[in-house]
N, C-alpha and C. Protein backbone atom coordinates (compact mmCIF):
# COMPACT_ATOMS: atom_id res chain seq x y z
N UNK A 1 -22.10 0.34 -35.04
CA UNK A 1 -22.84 -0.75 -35.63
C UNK A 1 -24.31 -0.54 -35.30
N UNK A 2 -24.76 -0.64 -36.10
CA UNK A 2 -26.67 -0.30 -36.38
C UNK A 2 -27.11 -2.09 -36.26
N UNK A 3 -28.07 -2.42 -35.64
CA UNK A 3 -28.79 -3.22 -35.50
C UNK A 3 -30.80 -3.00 -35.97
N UNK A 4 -30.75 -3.50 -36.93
CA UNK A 4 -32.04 -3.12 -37.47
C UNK A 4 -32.70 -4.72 -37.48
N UNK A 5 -33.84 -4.50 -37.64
CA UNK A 5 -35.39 -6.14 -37.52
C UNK A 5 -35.00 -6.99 -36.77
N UNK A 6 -34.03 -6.56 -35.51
CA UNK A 6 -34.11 -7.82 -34.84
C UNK A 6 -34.99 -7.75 -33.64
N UNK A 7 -35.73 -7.02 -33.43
CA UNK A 7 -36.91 -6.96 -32.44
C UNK A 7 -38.07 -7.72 -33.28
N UNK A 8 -38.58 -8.65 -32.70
CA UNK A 8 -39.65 -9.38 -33.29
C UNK A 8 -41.66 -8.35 -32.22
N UNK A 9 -41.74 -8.34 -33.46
CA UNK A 9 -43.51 -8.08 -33.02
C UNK A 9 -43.91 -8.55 -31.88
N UNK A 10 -44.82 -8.14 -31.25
CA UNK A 10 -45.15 -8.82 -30.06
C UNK A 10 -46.78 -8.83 -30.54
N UNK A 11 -47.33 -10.12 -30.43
CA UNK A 11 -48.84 -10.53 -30.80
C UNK A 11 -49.97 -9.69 -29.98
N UNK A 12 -50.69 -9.52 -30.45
CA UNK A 12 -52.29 -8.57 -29.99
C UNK A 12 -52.73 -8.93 -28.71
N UNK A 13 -52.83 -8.09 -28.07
CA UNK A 13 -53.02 -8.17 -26.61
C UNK A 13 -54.58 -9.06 -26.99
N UNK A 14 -55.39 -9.59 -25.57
CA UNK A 14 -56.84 -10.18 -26.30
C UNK A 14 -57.41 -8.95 -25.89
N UNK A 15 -58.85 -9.02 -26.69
CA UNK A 15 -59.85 -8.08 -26.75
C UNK A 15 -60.33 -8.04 -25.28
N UNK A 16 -61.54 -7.08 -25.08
CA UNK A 16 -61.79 -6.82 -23.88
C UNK A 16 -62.51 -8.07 -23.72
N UNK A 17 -63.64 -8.35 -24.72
CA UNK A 17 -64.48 -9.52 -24.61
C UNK A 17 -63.47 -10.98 -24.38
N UNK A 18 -62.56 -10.94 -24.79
CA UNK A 18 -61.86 -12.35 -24.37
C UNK A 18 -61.56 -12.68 -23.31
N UNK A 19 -61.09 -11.62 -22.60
CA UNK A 19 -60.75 -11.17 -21.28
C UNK A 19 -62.01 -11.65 -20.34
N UNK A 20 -62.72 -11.01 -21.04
CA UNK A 20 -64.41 -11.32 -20.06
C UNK A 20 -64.43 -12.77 -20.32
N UNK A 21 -64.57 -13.46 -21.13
CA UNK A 21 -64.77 -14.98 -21.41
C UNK A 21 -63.34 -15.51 -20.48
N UNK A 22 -62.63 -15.05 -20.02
CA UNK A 22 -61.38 -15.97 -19.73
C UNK A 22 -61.85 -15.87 -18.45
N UNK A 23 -61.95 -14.67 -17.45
CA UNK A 23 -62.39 -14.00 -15.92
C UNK A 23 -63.59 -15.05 -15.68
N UNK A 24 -64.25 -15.02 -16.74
CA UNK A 24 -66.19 -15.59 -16.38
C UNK A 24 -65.41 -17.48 -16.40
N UNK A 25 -64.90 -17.33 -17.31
CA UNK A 25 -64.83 -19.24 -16.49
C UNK A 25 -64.14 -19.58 -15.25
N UNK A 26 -63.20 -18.71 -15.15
CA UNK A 26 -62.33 -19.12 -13.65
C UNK A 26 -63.44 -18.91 -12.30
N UNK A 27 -64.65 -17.87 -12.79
CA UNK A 27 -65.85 -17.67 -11.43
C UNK A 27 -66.39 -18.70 -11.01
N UNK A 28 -66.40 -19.84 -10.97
CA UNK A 28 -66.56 -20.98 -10.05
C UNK A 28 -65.60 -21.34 -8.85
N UNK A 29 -64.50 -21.33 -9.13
CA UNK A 29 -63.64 -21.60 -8.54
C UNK A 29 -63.67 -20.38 -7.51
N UNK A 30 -63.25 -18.97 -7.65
CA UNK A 30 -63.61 -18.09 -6.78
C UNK A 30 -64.67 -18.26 -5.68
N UNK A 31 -65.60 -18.71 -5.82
CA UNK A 31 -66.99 -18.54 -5.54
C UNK A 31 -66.93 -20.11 -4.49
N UNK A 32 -65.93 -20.92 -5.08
CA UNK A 32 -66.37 -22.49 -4.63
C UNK A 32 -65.97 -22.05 -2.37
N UNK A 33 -66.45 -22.91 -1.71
CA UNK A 33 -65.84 -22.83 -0.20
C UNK A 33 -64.69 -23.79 -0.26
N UNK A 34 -63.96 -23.04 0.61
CA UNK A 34 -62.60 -23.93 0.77
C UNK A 34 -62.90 -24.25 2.78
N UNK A 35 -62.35 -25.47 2.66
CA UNK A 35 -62.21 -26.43 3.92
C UNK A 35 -60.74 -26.24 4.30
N UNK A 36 -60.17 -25.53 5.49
CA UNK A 36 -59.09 -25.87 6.14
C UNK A 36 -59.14 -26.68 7.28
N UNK A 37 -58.29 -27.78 7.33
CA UNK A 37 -57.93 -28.24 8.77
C UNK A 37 -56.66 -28.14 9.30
N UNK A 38 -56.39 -28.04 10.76
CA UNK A 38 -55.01 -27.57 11.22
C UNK A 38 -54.74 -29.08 11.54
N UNK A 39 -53.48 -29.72 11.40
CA UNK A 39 -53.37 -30.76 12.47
C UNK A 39 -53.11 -30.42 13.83
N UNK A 40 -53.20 -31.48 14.80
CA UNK A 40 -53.35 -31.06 16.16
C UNK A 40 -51.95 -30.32 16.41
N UNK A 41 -50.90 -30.72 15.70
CA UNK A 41 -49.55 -30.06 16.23
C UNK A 41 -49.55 -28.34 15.79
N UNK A 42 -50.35 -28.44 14.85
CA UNK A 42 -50.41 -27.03 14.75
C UNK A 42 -51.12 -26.24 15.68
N UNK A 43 -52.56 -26.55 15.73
CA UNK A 43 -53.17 -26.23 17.15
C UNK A 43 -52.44 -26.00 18.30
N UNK A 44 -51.94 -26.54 19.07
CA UNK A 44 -51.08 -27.17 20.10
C UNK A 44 -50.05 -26.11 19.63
N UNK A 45 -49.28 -25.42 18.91
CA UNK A 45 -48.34 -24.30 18.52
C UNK A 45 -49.48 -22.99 18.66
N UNK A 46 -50.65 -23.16 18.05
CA UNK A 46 -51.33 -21.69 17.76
C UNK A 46 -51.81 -21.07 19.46
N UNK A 47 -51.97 -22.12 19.99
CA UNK A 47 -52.15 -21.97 21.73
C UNK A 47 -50.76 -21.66 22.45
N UNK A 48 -49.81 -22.23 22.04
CA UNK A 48 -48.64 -22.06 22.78
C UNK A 48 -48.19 -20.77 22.36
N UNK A 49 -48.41 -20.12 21.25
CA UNK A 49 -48.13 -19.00 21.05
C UNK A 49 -49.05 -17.87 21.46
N UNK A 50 -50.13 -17.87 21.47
CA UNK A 50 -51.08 -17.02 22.32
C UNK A 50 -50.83 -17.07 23.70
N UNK A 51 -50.24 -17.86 24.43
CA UNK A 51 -50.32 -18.25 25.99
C UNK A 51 -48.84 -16.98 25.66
N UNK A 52 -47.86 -17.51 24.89
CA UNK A 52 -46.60 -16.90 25.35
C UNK A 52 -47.04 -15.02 24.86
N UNK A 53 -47.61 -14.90 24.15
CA UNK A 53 -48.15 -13.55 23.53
C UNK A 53 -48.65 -12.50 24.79
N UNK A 54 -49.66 -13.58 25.71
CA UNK A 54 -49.95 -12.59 26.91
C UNK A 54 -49.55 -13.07 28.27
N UNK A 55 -48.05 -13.40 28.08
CA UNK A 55 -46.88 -13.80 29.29
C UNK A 55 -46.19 -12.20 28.99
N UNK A 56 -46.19 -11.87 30.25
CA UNK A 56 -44.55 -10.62 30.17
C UNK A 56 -43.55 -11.17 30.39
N UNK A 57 -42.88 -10.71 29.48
CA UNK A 57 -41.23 -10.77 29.56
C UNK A 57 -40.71 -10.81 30.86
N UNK A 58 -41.18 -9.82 31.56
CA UNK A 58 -40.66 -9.50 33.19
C UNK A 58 -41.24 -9.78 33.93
N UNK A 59 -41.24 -10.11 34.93
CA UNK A 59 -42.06 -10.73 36.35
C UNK A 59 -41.68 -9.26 37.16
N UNK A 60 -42.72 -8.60 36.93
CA UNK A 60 -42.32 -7.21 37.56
C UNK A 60 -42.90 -7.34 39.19
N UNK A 61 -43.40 -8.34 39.89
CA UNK A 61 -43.28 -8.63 41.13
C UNK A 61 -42.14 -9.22 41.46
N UNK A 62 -41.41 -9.45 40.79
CA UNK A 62 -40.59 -10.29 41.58
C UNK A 62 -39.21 -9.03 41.27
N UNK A 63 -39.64 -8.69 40.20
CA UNK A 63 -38.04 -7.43 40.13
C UNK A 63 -38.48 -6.44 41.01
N UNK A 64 -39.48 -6.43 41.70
CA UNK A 64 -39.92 -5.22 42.72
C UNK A 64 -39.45 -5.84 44.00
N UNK A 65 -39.62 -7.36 44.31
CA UNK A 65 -39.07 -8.41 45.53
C UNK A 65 -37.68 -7.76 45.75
N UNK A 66 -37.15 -7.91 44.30
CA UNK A 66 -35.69 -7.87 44.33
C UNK A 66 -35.07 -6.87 44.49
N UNK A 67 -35.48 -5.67 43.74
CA UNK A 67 -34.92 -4.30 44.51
C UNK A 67 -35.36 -3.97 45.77
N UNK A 68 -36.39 -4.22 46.10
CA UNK A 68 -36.54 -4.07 47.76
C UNK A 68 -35.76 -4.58 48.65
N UNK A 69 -35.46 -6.00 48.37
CA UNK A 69 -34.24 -6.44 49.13
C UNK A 69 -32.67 -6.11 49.10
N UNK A 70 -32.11 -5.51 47.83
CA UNK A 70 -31.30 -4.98 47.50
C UNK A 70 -31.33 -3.55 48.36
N UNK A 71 -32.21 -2.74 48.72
CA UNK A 71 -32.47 -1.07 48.95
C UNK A 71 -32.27 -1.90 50.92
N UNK A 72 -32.92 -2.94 50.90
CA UNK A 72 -32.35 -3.01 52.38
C UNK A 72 -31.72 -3.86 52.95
N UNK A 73 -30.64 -4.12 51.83
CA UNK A 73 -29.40 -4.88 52.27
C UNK A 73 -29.58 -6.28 52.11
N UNK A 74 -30.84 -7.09 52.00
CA UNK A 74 -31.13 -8.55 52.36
C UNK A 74 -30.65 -9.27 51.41
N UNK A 75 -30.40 -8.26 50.33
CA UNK A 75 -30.12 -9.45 48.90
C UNK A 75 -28.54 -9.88 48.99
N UNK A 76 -28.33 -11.25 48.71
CA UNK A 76 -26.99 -11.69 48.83
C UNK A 76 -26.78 -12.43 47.09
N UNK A 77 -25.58 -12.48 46.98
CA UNK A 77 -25.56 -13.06 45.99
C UNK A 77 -24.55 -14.41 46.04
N UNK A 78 -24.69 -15.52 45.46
CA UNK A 78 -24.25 -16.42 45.91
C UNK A 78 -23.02 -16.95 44.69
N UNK A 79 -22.00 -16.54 44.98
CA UNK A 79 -20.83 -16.79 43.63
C UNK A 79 -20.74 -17.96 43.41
N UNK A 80 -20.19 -19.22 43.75
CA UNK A 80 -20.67 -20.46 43.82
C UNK A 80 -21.65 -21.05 42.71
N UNK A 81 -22.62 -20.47 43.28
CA UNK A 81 -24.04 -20.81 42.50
C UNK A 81 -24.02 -20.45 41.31
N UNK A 82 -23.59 -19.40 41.07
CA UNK A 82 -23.56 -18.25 39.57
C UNK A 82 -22.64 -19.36 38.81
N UNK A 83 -21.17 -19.18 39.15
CA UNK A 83 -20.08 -20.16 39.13
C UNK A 83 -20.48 -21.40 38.17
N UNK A 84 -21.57 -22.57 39.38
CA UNK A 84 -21.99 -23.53 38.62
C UNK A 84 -22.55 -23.89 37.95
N UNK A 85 -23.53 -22.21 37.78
CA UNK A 85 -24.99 -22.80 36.21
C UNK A 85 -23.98 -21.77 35.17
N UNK A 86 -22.80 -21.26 35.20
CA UNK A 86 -22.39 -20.89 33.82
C UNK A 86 -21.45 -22.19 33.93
N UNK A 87 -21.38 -22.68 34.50
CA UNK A 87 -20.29 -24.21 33.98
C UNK A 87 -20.93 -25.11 33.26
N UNK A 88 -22.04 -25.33 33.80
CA UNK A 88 -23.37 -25.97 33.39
C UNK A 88 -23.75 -25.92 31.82
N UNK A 89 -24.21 -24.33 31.73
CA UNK A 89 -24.28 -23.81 30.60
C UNK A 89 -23.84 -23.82 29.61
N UNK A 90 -22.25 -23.71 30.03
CA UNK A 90 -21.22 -24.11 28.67
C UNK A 90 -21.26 -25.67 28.69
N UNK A 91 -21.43 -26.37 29.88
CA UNK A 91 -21.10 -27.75 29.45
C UNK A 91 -22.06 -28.40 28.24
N UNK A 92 -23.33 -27.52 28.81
CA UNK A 92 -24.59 -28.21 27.76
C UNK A 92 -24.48 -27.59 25.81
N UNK A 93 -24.16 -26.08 25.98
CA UNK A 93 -23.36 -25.56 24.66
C UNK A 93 -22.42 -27.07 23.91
N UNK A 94 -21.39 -27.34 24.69
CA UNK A 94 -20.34 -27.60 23.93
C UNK A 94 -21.13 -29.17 23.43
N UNK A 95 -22.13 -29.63 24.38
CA UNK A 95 -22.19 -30.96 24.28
C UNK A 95 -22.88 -30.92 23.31
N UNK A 96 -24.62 -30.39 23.05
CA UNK A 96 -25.06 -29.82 22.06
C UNK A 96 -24.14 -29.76 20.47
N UNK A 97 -23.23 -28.77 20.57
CA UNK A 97 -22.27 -28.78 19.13
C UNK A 97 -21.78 -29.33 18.89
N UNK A 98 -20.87 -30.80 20.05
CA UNK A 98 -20.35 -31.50 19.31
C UNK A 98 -21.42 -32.81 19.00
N UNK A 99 -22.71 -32.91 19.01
CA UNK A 99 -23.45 -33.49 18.71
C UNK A 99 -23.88 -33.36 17.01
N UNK A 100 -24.29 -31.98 16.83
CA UNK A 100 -24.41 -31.42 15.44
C UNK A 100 -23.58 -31.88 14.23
């Protein structure tokens, strides 16, 4: 099956000069100054994120504390303790989801 004239024409692109007349009125607007303001909560985020930006991840004095005490025996670990902040942990998980 042949399909013939069913593509319709497509209309004349504009001239170069129209183009120029269309570009030349929108040049105010380009040209105008634009005013931003942050609200304070945004501020208050753009700081909190710079503060956390030049925080390290690691407290590499204190992981140096800690293998030192480990290399001479001092470090203990307290099961108990471990024990009660993963009980903790899940307690606050579950309470959290069944909130949701």
């Amino acid at each position: 099956m042949k399909i013939e004239g069913s593509v319709k024409p497509v209309g004349a692109t504009p001239t170069g000069e129209t183009r120029a007349r269309s570009h030349a009125s929108a040049a105010p607007f380009s040209n105008a100054a634009a005013k931003v303001e942050l609200s304070s909560l945004s501020a208050s985020l753009i700081k909190a994120e710079a503060a956390m930006a030049s925080t390290p991840v690691v407290d590499r004095a204190r992981v140096d504390e800690i293998r030192q005490a480990i290399s001479e025996g001092r470090f203990t670990v307290d099961a108990e303790r471990i024990a009660d902040g993963l009980i903790k942990s899940v307690r606050e998980l579950l309470d959290s989801g069944s909130r949701s």
